[in-house]
PDB file of N, CA and C in Angstrom:
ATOM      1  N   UNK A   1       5.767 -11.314   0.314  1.00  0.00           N
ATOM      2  CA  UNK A   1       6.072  -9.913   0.346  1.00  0.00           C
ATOM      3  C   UNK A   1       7.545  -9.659   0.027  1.00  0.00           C
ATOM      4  N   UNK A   2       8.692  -9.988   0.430  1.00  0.00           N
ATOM      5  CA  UNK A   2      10.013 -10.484  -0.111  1.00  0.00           C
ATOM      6  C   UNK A   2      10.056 -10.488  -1.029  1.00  0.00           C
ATOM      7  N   UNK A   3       9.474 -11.684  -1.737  1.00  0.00           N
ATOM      8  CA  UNK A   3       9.755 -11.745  -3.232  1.00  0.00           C
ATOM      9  C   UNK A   3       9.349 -10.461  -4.111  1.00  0.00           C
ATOM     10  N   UNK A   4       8.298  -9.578  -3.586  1.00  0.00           N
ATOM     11  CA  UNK A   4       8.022  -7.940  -4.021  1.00  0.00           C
ATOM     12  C   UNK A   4       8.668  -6.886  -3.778  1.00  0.00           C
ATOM     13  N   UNK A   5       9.492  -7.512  -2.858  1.00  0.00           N
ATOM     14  CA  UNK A   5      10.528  -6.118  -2.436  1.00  0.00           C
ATOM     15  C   UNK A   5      11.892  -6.559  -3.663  1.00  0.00           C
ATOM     16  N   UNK A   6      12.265  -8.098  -3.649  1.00  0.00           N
ATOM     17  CA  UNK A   6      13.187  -8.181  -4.455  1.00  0.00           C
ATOM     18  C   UNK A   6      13.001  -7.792  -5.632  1.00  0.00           C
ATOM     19  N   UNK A   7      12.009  -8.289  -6.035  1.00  0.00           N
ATOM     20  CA  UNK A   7      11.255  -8.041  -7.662  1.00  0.00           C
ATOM     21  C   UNK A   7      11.944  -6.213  -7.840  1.00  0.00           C
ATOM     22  N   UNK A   8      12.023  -5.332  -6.803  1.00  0.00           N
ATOM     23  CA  UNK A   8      12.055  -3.853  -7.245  1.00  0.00           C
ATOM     24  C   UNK A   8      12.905  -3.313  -6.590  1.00  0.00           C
ATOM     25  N   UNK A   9      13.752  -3.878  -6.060  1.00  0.00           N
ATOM     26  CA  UNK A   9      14.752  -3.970  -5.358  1.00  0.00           C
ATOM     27  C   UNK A   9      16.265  -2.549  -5.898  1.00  0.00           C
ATOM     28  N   UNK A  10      16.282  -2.378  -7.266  1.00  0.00           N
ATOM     29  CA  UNK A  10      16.833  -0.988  -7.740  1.00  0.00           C
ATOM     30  C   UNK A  10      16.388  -0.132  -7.359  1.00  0.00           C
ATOM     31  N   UNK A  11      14.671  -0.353  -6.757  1.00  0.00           N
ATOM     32  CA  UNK A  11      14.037   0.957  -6.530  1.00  0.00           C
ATOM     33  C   UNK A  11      13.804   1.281  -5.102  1.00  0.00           C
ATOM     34  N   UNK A  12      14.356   0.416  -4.440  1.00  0.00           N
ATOM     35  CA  UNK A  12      14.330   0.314  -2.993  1.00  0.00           C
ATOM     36  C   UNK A  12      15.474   0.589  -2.269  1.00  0.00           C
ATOM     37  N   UNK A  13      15.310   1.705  -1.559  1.00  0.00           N
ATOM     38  CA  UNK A  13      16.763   1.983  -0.750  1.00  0.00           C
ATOM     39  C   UNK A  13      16.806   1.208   1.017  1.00  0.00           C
ATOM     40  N   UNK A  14      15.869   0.852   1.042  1.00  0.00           N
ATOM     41  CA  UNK A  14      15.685   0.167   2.334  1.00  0.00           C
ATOM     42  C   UNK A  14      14.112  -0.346   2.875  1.00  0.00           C
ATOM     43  N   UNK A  15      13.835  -0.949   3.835  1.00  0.00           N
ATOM     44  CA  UNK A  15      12.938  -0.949   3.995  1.00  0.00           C
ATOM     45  C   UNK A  15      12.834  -1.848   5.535  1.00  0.00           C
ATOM     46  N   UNK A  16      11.505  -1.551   6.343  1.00  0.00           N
ATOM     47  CA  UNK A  16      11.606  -1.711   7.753  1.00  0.00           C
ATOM     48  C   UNK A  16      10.165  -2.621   7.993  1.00  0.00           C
ATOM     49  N   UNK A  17      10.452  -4.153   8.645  1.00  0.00           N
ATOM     50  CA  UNK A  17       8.859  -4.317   9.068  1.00  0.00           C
ATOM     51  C   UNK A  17       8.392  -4.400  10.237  1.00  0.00           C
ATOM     52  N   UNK A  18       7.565  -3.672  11.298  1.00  0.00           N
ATOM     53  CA  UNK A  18       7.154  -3.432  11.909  1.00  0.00           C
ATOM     54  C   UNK A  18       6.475  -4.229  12.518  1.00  0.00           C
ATOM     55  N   UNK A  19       5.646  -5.012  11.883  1.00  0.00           N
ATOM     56  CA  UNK A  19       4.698  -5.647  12.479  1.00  0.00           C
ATOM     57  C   UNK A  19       4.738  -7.024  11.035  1.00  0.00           C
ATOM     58  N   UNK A  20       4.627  -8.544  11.740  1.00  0.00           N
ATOM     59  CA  UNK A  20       4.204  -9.308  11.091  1.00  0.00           C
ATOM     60  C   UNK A  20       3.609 -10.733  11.633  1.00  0.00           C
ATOM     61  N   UNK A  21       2.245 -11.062  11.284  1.00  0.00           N
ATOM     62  CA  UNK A  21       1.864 -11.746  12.206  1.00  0.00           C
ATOM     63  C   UNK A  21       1.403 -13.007  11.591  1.00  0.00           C
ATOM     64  N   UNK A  22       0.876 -14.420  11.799  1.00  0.00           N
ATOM     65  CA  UNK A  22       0.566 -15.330  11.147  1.00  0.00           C
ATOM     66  C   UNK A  22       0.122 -16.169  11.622  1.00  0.00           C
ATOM     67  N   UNK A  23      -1.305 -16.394  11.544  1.00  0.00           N
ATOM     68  CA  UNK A  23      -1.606 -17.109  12.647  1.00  0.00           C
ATOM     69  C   UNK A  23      -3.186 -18.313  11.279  1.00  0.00           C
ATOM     70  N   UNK A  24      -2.773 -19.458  11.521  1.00  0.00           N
ATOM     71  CA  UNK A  24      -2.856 -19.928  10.289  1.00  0.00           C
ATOM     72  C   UNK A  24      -3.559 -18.974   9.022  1.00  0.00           C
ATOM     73  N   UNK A  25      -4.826 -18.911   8.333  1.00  0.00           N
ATOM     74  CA  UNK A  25      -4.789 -18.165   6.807  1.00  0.00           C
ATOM     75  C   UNK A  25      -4.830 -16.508   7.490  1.00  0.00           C
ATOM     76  N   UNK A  26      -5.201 -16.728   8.910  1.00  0.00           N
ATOM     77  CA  UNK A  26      -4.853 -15.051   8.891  1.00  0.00           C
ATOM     78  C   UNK A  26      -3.470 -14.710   8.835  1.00  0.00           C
ATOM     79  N   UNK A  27      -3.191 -13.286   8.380  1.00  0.00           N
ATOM     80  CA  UNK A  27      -2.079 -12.359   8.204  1.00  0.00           C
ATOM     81  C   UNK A  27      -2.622 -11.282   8.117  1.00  0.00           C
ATOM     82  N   UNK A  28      -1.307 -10.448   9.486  1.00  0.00           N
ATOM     83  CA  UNK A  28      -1.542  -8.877   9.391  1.00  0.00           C
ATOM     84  C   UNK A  28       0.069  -8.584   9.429  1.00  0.00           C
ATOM     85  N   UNK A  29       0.146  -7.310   8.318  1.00  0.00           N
ATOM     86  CA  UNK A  29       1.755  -7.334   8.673  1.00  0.00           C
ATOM     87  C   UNK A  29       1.508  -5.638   8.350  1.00  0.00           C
ATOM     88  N   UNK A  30       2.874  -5.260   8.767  1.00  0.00           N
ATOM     89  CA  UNK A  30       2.819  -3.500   8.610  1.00  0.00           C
ATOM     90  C   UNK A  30       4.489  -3.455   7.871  1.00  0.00           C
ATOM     91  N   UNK A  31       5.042  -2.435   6.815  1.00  0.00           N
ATOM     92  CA  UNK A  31       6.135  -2.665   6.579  1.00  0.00           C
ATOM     93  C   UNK A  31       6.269  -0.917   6.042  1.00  0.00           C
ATOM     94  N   UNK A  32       7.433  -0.601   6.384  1.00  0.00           N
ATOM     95  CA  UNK A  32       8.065   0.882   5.232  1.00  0.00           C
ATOM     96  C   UNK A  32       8.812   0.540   4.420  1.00  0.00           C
ATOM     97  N   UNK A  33       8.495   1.044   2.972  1.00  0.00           N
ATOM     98  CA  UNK A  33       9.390   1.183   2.735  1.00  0.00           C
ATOM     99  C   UNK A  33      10.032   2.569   1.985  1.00  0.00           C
ATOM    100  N   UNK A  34      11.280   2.734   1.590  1.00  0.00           N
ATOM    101  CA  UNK A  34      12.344   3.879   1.575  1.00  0.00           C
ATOM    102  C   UNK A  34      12.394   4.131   0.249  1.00  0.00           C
ATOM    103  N   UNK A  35      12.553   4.558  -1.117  1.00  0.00           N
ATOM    104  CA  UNK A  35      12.564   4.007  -2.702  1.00  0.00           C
ATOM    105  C   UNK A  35      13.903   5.096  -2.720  1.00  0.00           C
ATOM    106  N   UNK A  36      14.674   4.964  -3.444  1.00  0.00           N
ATOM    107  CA  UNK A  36      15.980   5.756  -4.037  1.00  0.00           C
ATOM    108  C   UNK A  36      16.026   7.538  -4.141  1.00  0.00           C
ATOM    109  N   UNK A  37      14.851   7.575  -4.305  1.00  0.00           N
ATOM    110  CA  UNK A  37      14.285   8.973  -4.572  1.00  0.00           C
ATOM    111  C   UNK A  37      13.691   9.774  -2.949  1.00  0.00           C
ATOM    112  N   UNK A  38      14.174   8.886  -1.635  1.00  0.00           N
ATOM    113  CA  UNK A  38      13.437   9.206  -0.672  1.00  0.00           C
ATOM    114  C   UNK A  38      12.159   9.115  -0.379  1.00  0.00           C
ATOM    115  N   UNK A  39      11.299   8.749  -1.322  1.00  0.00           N
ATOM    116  CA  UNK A  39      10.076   8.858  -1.055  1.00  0.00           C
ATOM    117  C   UNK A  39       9.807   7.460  -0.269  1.00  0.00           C
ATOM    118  N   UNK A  40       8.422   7.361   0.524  1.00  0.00           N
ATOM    119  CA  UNK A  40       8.355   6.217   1.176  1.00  0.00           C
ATOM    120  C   UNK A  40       6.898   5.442   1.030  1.00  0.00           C
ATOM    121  N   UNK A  41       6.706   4.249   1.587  1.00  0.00           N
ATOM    122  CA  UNK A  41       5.460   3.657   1.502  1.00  0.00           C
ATOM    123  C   UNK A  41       5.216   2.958   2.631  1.00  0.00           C
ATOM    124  N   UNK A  42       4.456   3.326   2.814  1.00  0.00           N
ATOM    125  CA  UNK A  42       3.724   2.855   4.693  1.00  0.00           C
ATOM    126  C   UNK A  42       2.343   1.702   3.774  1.00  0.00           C
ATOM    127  N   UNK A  43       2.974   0.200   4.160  1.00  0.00           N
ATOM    128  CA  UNK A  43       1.784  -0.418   4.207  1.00  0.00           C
ATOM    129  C   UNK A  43       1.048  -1.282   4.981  1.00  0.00           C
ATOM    130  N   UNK A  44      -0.094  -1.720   5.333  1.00  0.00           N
ATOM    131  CA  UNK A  44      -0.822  -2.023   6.299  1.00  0.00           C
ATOM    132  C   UNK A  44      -1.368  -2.924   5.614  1.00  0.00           C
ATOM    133  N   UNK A  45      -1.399  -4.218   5.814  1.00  0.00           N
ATOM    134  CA  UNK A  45      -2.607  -4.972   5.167  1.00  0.00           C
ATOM    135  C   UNK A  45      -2.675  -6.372   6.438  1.00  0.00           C
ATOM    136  N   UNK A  46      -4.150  -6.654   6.113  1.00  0.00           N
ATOM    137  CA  UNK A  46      -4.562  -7.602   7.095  1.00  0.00           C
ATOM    138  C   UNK A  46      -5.387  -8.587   5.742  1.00  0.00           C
ATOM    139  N   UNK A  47      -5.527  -9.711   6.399  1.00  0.00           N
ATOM    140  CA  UNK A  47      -5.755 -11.304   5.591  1.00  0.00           C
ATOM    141  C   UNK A  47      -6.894 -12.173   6.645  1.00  0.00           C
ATOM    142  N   UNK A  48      -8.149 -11.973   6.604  1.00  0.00           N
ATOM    143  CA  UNK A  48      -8.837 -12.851   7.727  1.00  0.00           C
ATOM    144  C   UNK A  48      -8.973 -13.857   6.868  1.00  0.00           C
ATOM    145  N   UNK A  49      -9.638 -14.933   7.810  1.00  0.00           N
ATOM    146  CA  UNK A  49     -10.287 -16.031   7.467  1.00  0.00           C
ATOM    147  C   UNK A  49     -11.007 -16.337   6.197  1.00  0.00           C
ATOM    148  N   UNK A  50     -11.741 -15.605   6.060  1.00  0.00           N
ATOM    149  CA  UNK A  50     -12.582 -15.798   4.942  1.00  0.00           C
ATOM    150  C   UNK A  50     -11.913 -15.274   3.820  1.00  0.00           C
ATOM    151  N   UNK A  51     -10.730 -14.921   3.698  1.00  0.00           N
ATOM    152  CA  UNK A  51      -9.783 -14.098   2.565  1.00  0.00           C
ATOM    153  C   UNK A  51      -9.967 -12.564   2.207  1.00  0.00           C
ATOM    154  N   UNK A  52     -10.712 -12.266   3.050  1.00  0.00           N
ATOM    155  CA  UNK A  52     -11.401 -10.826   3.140  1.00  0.00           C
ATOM    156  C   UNK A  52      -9.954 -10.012   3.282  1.00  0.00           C
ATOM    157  N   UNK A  53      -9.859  -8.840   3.013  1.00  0.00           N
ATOM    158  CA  UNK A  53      -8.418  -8.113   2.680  1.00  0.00           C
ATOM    159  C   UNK A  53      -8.999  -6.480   3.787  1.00  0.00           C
ATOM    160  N   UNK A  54      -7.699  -6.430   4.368  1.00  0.00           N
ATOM    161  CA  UNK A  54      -8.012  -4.864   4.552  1.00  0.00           C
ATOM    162  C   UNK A  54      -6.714  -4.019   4.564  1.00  0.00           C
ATOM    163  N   UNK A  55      -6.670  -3.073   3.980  1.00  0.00           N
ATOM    164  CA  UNK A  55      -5.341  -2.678   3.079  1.00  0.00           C
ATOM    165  C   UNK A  55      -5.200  -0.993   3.144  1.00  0.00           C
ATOM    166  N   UNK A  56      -3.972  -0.662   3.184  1.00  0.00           N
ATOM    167  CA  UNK A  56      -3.826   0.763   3.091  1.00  0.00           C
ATOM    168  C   UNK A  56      -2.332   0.745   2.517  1.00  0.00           C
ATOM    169  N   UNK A  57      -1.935   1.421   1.330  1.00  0.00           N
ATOM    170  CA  UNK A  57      -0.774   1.743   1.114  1.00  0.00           C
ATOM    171  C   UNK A  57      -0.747   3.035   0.706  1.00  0.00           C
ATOM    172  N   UNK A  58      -0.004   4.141   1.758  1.00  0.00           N
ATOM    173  CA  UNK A  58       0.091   5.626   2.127  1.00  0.00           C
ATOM    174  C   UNK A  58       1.558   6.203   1.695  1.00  0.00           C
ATOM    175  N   UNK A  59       1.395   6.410   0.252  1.00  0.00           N
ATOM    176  CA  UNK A  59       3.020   7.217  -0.311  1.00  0.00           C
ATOM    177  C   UNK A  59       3.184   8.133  -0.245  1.00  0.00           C
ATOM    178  N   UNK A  60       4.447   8.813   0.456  1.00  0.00           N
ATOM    179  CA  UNK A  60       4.512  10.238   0.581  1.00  0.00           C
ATOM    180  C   UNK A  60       5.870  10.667   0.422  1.00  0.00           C
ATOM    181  N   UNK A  61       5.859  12.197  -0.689  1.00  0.00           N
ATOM    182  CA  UNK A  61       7.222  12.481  -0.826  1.00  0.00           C
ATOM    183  C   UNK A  61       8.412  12.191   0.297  1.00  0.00           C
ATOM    184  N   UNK A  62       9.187  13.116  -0.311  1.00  0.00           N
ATOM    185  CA  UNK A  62      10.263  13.077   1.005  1.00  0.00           C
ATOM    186  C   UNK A  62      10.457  14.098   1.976  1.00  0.00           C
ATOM    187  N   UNK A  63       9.135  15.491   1.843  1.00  0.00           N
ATOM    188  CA  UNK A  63       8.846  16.235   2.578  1.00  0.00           C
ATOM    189  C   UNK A  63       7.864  15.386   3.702  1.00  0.00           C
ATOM    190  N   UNK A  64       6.979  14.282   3.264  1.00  0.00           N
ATOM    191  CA  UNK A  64       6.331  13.633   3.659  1.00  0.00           C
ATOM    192  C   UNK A  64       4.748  14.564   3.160  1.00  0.00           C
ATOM    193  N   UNK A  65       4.468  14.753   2.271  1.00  0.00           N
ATOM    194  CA  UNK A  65       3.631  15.246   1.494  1.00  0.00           C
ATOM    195  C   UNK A  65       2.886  14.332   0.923  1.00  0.00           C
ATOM    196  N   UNK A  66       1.437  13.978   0.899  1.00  0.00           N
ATOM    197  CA  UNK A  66       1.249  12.518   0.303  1.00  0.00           C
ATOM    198  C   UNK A  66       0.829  12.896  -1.223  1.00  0.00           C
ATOM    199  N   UNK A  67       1.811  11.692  -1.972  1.00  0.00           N
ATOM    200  CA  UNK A  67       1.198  11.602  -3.281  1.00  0.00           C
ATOM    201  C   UNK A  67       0.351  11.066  -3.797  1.00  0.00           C
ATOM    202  N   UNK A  68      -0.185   9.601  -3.260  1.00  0.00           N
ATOM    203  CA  UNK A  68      -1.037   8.719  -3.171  1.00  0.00           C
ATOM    204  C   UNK A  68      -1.696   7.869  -2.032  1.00  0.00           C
ATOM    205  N   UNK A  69      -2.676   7.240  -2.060  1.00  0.00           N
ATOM    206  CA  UNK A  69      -3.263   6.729  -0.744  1.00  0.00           C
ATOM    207  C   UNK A  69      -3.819   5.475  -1.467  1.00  0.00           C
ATOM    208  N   UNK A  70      -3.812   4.183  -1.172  1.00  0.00           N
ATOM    209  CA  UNK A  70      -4.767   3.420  -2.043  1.00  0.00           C
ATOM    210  C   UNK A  70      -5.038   3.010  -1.043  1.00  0.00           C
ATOM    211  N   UNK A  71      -6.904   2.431  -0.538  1.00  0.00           N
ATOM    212  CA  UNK A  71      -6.960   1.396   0.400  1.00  0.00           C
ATOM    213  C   UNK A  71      -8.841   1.165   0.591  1.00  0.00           C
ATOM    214  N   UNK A  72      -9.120   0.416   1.172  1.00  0.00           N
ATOM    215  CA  UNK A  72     -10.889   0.050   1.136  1.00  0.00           C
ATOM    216  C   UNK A  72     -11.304   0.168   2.489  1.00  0.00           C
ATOM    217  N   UNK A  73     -10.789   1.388   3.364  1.00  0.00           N
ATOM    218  CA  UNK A  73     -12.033   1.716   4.360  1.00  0.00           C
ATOM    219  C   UNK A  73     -13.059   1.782   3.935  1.00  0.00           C
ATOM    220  N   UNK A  74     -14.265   1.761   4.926  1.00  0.00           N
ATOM    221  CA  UNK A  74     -15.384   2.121   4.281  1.00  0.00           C
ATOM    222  C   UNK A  74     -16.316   3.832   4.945  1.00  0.00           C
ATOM    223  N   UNK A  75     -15.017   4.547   4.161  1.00  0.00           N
ATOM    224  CA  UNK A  75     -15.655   6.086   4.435  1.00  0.00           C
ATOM    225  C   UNK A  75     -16.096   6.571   3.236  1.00  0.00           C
ATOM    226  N   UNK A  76     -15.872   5.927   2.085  1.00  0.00           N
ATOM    227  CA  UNK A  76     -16.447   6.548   0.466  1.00  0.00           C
ATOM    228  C   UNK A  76     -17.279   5.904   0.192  1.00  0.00           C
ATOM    229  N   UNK A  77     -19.164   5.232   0.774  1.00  0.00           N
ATOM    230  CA  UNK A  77     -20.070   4.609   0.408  1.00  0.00           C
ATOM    231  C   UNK A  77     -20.455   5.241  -1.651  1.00  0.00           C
ATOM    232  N   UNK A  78     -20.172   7.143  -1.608  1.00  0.00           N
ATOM    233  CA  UNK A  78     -20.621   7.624  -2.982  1.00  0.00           C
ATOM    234  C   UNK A  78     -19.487   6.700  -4.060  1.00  0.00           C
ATOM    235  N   UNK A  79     -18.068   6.428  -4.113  1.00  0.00           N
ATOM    236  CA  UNK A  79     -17.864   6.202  -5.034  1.00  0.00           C
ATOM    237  C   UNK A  79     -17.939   4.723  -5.595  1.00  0.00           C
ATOM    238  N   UNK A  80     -17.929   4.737  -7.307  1.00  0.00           N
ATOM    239  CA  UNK A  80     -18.429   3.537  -7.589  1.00  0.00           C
ATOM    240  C   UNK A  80     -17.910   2.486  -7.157  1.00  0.00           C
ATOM    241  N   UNK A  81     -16.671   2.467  -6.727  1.00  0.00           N
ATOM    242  CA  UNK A  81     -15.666   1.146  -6.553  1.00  0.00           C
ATOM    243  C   UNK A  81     -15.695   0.495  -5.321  1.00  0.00           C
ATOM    244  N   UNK A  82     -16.858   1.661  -4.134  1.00  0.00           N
ATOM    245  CA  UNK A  82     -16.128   1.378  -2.989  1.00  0.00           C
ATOM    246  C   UNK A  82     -17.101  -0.197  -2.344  1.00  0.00           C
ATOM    247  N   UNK A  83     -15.213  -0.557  -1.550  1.00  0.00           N
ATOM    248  CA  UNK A  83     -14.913   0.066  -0.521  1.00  0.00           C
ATOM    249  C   UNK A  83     -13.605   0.869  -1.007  1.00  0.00           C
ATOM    250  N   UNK A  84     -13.021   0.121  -2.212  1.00  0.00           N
ATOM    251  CA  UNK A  84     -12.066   0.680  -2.684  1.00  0.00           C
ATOM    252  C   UNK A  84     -11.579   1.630  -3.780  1.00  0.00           C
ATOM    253  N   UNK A  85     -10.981   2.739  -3.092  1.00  0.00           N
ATOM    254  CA  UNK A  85     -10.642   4.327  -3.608  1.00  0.00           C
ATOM    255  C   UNK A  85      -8.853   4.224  -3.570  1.00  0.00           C
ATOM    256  N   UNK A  86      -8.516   5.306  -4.258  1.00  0.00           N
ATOM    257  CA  UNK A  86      -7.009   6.156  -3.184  1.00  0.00           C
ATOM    258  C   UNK A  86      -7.734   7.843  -3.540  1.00  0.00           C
ATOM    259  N   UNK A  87      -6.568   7.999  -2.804  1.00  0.00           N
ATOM    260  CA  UNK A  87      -6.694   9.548  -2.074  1.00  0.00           C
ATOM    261  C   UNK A  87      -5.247   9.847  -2.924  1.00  0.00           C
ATOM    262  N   UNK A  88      -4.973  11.514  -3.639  1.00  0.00           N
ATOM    263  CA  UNK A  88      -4.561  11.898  -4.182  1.00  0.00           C
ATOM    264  C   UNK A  88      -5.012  13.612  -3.824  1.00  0.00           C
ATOM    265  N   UNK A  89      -3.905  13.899  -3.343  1.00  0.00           N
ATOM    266  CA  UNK A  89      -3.830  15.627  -2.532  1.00  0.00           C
ATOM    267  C   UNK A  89      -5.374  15.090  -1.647  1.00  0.00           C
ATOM    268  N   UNK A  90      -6.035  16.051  -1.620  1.00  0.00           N
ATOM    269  CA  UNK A  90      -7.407  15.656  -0.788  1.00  0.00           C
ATOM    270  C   UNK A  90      -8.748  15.591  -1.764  1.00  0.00           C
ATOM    271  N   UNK A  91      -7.870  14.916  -2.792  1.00  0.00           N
ATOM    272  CA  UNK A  91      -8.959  14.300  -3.326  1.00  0.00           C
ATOM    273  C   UNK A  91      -9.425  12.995  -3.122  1.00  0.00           C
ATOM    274  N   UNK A  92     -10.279  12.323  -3.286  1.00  0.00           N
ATOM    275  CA  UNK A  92     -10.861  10.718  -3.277  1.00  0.00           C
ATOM    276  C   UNK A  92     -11.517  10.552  -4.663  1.00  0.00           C
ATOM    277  N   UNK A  93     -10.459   9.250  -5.283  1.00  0.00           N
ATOM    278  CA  UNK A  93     -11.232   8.834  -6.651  1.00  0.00           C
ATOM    279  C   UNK A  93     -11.572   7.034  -6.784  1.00  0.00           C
ATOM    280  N   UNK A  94     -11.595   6.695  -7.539  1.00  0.00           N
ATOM    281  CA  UNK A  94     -12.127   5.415  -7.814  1.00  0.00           C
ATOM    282  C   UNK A  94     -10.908   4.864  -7.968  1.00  0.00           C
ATOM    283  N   UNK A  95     -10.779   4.000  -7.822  1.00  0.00           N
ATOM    284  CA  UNK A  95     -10.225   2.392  -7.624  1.00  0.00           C
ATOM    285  C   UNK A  95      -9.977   1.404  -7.219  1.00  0.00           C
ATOM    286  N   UNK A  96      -9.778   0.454  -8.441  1.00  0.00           N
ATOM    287  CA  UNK A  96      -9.943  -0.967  -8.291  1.00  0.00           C
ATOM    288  C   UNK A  96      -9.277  -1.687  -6.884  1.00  0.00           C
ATOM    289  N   UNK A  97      -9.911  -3.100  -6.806  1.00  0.00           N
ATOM    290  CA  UNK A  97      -9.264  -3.509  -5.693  1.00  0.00           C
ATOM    291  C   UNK A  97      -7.627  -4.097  -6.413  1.00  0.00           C
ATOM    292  N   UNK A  98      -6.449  -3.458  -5.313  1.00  0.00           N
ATOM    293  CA  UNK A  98      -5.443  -3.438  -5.764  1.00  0.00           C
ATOM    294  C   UNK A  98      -4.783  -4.228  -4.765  1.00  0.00           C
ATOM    295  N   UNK A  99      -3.687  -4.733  -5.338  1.00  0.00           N
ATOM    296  CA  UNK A  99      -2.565  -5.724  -4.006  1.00  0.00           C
ATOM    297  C   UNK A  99      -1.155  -4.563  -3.996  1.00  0.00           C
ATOM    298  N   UNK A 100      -0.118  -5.112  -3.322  1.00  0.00           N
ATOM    299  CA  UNK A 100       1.229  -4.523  -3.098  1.00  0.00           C
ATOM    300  C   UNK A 100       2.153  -4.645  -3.970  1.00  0.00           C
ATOM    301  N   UNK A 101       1.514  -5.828  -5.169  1.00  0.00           N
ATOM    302  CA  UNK A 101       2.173  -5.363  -6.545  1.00  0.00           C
ATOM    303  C   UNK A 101       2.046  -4.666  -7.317  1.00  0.00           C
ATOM    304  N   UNK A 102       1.050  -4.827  -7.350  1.00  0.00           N
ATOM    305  CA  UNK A 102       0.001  -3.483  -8.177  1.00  0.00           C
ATOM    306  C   UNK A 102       0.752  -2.139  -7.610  1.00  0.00           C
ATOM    307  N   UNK A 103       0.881  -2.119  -6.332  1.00  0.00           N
ATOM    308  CA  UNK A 103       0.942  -0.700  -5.815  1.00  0.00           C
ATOM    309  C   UNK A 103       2.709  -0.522  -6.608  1.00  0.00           C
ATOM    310  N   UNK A 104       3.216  -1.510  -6.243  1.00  0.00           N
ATOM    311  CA  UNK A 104       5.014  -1.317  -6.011  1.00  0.00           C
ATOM    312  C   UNK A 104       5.170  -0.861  -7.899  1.00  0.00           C
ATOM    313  N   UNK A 105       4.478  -1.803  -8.722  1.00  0.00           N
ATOM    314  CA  UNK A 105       4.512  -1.388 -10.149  1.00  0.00           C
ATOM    315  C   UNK A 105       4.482  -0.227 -10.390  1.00  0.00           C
ATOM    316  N   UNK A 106       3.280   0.586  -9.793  1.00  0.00           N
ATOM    317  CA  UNK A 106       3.140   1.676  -9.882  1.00  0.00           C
ATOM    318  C   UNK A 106       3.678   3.076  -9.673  1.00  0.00           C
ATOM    319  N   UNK A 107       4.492   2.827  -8.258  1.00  0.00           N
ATOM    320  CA  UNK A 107       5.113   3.463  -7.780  1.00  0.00           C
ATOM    321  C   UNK A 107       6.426   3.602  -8.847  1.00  0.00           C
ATOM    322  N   UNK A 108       7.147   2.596  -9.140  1.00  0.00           N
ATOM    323  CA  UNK A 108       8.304   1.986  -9.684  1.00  0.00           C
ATOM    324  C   UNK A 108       8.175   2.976 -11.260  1.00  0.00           C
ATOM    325  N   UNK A 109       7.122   2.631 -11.886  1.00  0.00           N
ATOM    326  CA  UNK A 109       7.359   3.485 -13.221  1.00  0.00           C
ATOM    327  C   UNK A 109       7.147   4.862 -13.164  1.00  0.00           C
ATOM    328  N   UNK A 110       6.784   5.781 -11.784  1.00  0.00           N
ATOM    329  CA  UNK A 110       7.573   6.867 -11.673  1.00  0.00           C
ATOM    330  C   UNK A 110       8.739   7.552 -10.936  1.00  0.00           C
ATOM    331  N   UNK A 111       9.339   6.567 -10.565  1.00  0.00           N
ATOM    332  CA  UNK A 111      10.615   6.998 -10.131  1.00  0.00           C
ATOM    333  C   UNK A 111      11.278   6.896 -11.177  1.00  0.00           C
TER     334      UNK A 111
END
C-alpha cells in the first residue's frame, strides 16, 4: 500500500492509517487519504484466507460531497458485475472488480 501512496505521491497531500492488521494471508487495513485538491479517500479493504477481497473506496469532495464509491457489498444482486458496482451521486452502475491502484489511477488523472 506504500509503494501506492508513493507511486502518487504529487497527488497526495497527506494521508492517515487507522487501522492495519496482519495476521498471516489475512489483511484488514483502513487508511485516508488527503489529494492536493482537498478532496479525500476513505479506504477499507479486508484480505481473508481464501484471497476473497472485501473493499470500499468512498471519494468525496472537499465539501465532503461524494464523487465516487467503488466497492462489492452485496446490495446490487440486479447489476451485471455484481458484487461489484460504484456509486456516483445516488446512482449505482457497473463495475469491474477493482484494487487501490486502479482506484488511485483514477482518481490521479482528474486532479
Amino acid at each position: 500500500m506504500l509503494d501506492l501512496i508513493a507511486r502518487h505521491e504529487r497527488f497526495i497531500k497527506s494521508f492517515h492509517v487507522s487501522l492495519y492488521e496482519q495476521e498471516g494471508e489475512m489483511l484488514r487495513f483502513k487508511v485516508e487519504l488527503t489529494f492536493t485538491n482537498d478532496s479525500k479517500l476513505f479506504i477499507k479493504e479486508y484480505v481473508f484466507k481464501n484471497k476473497e477481497r472485501k473493499y470500499a473506496y468512498h471519494w468525496i469532495d472537499s465539501f465532503e460531497n461524494l464523487i465516487c464509491r467503488w466497492d462489492n457489498a452485496n446490495h446490487w444482486p440486479d447489476i451485471s458485475t455484481f458484487p461489484h458496482h460504484k456509486h456516483i451521486g445516488n446512482e449505482v452502475f457497473e463495475s469491474t472488480k477493482i484494487s487501490l491502484g486502479d482506484v488511485l489511477n483514477s482518481i490521479c488523472k482528474k486532479l
